[in-house]
PDB file of N, CA and C in Angstrom:
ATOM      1  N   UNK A   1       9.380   4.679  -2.666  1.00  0.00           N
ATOM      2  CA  UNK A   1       8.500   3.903  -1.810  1.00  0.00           C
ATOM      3  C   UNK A   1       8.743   4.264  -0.346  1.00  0.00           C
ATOM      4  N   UNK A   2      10.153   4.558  -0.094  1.00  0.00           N
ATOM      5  CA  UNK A   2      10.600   4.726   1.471  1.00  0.00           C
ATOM      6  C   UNK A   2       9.746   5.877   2.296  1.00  0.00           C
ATOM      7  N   UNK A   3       9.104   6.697   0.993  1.00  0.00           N
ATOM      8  CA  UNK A   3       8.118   8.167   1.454  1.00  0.00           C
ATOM      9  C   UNK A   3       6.921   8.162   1.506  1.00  0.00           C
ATOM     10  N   UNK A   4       6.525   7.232   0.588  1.00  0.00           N
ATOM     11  CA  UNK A   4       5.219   6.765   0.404  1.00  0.00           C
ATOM     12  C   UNK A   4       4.641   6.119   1.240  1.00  0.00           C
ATOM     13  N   UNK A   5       5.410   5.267   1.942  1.00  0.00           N
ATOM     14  CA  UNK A   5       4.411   4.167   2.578  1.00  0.00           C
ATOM     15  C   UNK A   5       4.340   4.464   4.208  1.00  0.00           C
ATOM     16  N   UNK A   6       4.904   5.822   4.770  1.00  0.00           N
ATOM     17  CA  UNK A   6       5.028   6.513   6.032  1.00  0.00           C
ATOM     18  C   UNK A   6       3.318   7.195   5.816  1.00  0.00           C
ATOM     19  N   UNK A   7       3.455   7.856   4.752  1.00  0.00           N
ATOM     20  CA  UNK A   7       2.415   8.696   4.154  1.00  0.00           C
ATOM     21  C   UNK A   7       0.744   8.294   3.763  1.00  0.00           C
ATOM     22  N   UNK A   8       1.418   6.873   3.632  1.00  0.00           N
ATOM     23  CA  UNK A   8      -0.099   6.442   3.005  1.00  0.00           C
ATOM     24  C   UNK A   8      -0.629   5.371   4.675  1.00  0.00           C
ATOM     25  N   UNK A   9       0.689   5.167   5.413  1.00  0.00           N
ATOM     26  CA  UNK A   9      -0.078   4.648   6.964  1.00  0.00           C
ATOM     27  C   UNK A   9      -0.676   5.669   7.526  1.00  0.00           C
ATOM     28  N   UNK A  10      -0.522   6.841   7.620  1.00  0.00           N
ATOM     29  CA  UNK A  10      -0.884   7.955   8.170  1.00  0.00           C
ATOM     30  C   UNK A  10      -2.045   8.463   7.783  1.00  0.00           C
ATOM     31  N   UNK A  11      -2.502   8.218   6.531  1.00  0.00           N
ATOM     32  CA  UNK A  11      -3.843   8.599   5.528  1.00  0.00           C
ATOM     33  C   UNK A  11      -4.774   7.766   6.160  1.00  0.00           C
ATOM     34  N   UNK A  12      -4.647   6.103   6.222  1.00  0.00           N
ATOM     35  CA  UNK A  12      -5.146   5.263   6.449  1.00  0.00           C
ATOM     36  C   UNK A  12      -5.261   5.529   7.830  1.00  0.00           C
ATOM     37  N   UNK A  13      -4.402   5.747   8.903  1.00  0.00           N
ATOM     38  CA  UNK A  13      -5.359   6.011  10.170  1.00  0.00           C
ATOM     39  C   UNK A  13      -6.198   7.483   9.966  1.00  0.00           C
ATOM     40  N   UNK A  14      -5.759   8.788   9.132  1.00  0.00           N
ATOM     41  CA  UNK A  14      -6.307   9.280   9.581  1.00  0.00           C
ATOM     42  C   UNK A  14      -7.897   8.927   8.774  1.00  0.00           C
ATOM     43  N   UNK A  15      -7.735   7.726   8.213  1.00  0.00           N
ATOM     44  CA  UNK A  15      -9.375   7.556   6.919  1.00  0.00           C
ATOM     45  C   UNK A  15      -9.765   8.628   6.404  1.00  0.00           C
ATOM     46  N   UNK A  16      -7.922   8.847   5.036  1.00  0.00           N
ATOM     47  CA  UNK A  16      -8.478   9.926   4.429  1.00  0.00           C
ATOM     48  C   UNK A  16      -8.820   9.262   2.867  1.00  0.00           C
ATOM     49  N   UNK A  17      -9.579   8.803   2.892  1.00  0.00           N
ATOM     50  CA  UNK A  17      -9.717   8.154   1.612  1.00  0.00           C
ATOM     51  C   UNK A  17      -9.204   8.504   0.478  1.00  0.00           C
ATOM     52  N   UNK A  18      -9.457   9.819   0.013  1.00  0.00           N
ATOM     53  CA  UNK A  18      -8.762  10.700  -1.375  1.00  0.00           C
ATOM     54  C   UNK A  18      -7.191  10.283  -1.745  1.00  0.00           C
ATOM     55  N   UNK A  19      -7.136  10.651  -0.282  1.00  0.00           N
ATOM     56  CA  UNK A  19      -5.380  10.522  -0.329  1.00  0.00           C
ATOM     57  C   UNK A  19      -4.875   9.101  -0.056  1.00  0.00           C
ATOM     58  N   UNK A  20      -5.114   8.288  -0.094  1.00  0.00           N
ATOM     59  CA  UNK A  20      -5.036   6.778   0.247  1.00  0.00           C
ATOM     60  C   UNK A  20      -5.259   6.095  -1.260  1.00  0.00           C
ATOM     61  N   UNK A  21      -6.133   6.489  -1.697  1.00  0.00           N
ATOM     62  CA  UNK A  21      -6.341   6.033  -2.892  1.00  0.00           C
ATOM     63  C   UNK A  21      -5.568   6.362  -3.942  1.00  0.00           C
ATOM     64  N   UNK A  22      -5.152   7.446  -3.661  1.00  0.00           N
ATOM     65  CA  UNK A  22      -3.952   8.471  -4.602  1.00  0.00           C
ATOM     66  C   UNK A  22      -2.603   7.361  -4.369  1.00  0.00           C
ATOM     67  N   UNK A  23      -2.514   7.699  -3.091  1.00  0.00           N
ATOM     68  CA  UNK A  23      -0.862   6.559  -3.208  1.00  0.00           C
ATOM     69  C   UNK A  23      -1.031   5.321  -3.308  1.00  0.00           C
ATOM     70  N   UNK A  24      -2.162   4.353  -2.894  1.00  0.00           N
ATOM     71  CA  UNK A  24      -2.243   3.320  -3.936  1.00  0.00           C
ATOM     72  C   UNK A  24      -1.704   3.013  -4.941  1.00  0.00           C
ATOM     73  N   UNK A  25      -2.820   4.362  -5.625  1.00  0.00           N
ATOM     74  CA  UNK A  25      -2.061   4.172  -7.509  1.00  0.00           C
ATOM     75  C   UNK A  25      -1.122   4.207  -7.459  1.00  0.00           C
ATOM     76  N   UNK A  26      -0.379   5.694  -6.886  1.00  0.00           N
ATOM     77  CA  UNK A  26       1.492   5.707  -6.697  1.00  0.00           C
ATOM     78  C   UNK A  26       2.085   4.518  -7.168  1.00  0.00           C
ATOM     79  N   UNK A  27       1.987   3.871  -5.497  1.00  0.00           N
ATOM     80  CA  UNK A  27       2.497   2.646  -4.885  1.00  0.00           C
ATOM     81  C   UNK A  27       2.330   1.217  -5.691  1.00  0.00           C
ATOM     82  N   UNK A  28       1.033   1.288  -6.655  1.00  0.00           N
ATOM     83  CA  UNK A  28       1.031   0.307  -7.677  1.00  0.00           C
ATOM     84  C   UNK A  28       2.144   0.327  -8.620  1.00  0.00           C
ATOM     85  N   UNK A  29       2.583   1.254  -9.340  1.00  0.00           N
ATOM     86  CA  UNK A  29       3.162   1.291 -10.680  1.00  0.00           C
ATOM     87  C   UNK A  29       4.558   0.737  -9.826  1.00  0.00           C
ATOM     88  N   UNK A  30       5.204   0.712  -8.390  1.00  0.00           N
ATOM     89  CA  UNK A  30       6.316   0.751  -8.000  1.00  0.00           C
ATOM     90  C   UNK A  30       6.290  -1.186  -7.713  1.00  0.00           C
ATOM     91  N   UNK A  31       5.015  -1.612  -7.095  1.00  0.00           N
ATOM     92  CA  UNK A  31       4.818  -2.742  -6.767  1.00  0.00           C
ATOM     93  C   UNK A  31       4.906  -3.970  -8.422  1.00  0.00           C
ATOM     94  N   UNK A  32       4.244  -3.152  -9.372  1.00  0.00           N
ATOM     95  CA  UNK A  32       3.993  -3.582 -10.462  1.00  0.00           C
ATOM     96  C   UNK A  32       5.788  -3.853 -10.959  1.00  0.00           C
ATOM     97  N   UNK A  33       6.603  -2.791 -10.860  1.00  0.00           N
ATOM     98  CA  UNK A  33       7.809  -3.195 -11.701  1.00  0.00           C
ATOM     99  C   UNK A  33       8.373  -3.783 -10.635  1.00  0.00           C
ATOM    100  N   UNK A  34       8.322  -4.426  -9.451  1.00  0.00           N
ATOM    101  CA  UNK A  34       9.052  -5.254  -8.893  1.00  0.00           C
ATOM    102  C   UNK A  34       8.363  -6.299  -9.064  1.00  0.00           C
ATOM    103  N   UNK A  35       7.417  -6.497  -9.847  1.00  0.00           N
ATOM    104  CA  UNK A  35       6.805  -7.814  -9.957  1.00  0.00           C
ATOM    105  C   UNK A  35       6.118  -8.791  -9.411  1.00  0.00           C
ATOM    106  N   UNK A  36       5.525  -7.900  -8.647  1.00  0.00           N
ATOM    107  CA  UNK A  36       4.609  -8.426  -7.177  1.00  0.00           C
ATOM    108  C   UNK A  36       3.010  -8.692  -7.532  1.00  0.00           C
ATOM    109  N   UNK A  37       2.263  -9.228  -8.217  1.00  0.00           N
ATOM    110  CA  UNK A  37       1.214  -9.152  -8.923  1.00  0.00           C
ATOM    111  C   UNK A  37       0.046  -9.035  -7.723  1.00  0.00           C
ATOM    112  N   UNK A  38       0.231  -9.727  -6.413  1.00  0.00           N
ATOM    113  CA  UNK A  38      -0.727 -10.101  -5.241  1.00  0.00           C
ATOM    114  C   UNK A  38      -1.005  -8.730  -4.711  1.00  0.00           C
ATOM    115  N   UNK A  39      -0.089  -7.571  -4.547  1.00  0.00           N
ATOM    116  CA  UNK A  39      -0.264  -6.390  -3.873  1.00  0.00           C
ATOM    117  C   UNK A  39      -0.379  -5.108  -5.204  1.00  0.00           C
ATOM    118  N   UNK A  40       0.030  -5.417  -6.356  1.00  0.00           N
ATOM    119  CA  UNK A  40      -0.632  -4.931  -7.656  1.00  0.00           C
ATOM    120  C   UNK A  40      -2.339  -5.155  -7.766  1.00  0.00           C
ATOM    121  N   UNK A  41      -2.476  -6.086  -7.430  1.00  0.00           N
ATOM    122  CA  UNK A  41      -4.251  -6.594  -7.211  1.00  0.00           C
ATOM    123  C   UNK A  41      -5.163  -5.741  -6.063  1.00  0.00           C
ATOM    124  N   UNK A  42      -3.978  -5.877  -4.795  1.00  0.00           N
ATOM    125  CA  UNK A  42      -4.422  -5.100  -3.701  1.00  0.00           C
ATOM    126  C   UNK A  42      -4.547  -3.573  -3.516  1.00  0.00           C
ATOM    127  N   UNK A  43      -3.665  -3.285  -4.372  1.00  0.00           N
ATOM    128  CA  UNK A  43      -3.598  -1.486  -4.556  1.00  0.00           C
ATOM    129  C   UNK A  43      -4.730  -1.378  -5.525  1.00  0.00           C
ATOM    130  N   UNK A  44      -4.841  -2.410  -6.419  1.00  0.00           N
ATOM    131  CA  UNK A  44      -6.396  -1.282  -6.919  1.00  0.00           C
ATOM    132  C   UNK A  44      -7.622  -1.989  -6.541  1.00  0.00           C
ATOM    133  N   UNK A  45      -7.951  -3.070  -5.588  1.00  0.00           N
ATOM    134  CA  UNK A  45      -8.732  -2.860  -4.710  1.00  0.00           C
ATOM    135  C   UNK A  45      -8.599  -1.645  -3.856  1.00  0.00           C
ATOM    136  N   UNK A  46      -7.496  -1.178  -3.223  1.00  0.00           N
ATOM    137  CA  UNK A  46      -8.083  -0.077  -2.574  1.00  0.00           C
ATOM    138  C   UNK A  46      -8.270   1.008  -3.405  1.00  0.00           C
ATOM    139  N   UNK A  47      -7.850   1.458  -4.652  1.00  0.00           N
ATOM    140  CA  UNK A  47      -8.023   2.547  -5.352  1.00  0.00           C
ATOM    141  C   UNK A  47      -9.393   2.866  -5.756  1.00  0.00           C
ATOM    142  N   UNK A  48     -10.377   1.259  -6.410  1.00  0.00           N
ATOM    143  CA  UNK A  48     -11.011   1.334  -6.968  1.00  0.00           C
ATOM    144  C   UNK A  48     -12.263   1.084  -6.082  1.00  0.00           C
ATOM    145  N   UNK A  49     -12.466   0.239  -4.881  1.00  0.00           N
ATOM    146  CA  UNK A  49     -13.596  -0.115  -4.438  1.00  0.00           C
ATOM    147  C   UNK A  49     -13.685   1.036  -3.073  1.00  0.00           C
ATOM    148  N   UNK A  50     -15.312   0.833  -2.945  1.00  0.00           N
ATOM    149  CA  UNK A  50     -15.573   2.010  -2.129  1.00  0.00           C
ATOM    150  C   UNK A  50     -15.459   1.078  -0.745  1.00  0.00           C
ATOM    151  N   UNK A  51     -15.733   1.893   0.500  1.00  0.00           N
ATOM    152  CA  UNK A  51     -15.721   1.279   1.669  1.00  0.00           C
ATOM    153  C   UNK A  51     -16.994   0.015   1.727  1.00  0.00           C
ATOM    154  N   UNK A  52     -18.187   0.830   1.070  1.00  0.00           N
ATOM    155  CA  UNK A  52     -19.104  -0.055   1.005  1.00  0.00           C
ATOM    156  C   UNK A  52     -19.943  -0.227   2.608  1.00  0.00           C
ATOM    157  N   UNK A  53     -20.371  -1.004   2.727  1.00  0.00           N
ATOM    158  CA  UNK A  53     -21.882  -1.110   4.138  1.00  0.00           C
ATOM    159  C   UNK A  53     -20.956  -1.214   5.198  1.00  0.00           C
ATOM    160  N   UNK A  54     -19.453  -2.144   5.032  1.00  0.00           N
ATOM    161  CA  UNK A  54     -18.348  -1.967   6.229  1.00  0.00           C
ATOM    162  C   UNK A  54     -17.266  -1.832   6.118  1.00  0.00           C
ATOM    163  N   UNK A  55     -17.215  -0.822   6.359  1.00  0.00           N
ATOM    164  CA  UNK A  55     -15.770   0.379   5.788  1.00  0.00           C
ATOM    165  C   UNK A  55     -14.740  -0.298   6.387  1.00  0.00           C
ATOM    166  N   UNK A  56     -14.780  -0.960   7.252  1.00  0.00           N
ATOM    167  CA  UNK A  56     -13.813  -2.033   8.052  1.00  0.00           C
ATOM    168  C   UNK A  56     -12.684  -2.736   7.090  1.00  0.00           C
ATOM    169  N   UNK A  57     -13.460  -3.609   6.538  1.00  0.00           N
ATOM    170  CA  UNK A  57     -13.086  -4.715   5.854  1.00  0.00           C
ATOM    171  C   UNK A  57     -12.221  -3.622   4.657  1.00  0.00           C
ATOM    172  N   UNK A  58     -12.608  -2.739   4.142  1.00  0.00           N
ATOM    173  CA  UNK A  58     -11.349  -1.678   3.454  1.00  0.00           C
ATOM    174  C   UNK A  58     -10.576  -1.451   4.215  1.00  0.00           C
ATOM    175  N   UNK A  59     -10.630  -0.657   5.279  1.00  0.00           N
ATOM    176  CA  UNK A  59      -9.520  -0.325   5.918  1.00  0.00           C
ATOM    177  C   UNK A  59      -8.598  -1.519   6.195  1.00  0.00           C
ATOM    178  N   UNK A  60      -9.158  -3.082   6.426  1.00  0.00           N
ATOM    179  CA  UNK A  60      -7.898  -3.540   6.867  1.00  0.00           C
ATOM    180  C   UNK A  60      -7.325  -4.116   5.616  1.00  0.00           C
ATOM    181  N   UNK A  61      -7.749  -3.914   4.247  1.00  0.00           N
ATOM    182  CA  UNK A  61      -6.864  -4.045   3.237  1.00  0.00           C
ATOM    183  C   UNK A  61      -6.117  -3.277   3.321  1.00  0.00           C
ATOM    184  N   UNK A  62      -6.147  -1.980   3.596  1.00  0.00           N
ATOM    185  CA  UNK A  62      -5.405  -0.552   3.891  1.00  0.00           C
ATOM    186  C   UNK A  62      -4.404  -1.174   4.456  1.00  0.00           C
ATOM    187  N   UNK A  63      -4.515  -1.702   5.623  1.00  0.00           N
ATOM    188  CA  UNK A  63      -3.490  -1.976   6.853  1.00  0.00           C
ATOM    189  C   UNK A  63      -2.737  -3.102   6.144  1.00  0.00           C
ATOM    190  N   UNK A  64      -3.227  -4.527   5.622  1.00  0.00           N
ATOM    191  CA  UNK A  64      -2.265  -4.879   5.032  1.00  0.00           C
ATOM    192  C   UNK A  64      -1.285  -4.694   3.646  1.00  0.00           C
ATOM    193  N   UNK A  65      -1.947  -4.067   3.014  1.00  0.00           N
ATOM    194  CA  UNK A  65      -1.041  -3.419   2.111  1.00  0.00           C
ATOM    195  C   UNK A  65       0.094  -2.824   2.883  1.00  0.00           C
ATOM    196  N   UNK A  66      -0.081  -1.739   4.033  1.00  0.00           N
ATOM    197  CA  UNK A  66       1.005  -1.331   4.288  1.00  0.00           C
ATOM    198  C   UNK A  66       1.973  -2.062   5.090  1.00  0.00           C
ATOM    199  N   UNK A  67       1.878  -3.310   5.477  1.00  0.00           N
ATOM    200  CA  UNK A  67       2.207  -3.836   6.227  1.00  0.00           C
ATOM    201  C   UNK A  67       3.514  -4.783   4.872  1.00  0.00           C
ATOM    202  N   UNK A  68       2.392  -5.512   3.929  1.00  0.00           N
ATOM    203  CA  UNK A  68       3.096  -6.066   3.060  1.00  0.00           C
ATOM    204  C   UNK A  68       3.970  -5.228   2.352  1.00  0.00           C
ATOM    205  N   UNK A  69       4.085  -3.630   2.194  1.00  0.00           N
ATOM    206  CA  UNK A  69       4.487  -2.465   1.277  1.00  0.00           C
ATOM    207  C   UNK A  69       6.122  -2.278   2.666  1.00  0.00           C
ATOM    208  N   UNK A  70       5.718  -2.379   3.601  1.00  0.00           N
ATOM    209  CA  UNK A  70       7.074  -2.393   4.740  1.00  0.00           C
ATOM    210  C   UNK A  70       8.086  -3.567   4.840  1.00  0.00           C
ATOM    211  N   UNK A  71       7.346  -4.553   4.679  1.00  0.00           N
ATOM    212  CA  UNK A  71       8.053  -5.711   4.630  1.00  0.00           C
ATOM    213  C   UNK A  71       8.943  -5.750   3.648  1.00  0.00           C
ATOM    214  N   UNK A  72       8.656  -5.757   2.275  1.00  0.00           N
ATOM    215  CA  UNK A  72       9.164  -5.727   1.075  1.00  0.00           C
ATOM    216  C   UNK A  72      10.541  -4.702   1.704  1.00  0.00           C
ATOM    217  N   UNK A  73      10.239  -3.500   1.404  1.00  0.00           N
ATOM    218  CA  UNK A  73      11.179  -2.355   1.968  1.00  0.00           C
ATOM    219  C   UNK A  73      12.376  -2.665   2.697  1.00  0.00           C
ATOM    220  N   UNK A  74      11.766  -3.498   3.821  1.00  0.00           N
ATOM    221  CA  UNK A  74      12.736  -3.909   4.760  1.00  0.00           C
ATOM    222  C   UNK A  74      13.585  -4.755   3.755  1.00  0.00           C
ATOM    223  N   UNK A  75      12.862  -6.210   3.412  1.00  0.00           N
ATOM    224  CA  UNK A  75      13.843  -6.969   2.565  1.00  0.00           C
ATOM    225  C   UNK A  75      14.282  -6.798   1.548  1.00  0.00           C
ATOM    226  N   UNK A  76      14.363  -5.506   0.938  1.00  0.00           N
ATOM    227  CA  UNK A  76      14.898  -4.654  -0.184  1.00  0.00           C
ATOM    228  C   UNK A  76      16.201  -4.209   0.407  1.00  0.00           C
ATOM    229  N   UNK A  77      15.640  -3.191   1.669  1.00  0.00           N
ATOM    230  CA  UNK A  77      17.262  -2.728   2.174  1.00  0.00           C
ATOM    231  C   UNK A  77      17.938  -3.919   2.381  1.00  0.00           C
ATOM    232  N   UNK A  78      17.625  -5.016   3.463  1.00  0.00           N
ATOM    233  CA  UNK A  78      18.689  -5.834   3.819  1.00  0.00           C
ATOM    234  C   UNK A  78      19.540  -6.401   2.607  1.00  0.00           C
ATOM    235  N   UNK A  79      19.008  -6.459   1.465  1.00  0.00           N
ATOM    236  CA  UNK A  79      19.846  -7.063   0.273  1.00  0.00           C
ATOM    237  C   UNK A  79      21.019  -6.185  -0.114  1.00  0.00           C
ATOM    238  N   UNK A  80      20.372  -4.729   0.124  1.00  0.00           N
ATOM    239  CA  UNK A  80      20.860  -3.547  -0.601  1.00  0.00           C
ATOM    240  C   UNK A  80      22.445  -4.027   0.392  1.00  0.00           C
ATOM    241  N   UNK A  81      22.002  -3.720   1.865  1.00  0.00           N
ATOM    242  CA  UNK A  81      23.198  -3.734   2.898  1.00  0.00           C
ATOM    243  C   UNK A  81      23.942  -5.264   2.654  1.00  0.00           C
ATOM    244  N   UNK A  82      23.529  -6.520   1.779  1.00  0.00           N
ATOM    245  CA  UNK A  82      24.418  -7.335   2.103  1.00  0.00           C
ATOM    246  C   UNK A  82      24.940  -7.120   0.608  1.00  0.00           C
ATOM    247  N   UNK A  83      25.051  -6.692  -0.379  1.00  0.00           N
ATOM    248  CA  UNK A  83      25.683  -6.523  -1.527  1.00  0.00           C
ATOM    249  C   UNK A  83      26.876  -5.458  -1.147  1.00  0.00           C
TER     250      UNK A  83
END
């Protein structure tokens, strides 16, 4: 995930859709075994739905996915560092 989610902010500004949608899926199967069902939902909204009449409202699922996909990360390491 620590590679992925540098990769898939970077897709998302540059609105490369192909590749955004690709690590989605990735990023699902990783979200899925930590048991996160809300951002399992959100990765295949972005995988599966198109931008549609306002490409907007995708992109800022884009943005929070990665936002919620960093957070996690963060509070993954800090556990890692207090064990």
């Amino acid at each position: 995930m620590s590679a992925r989610v540098p990769q898939l902010r970077e897709a998302v500004h540059r609105r490369d859709e192909p590749v955004v949608r690709g690590l989605a899926r990735e990023l699902r199967h990783t979200v899925g075994l930590l048991g996160l069902p809300r951002l399992f939902r959100l990765s295949q909204d972005i995988e599966y739905q198109m931008p549609g009449p306002d490409p907007e409202i995708w992109h800022s699922h884009c943005h929070r996915f990665c936002d919620l996909l960093e957070n996690i990360q963060w509070s993954l390491q800090q556990k890692l560092l207090a064990n």
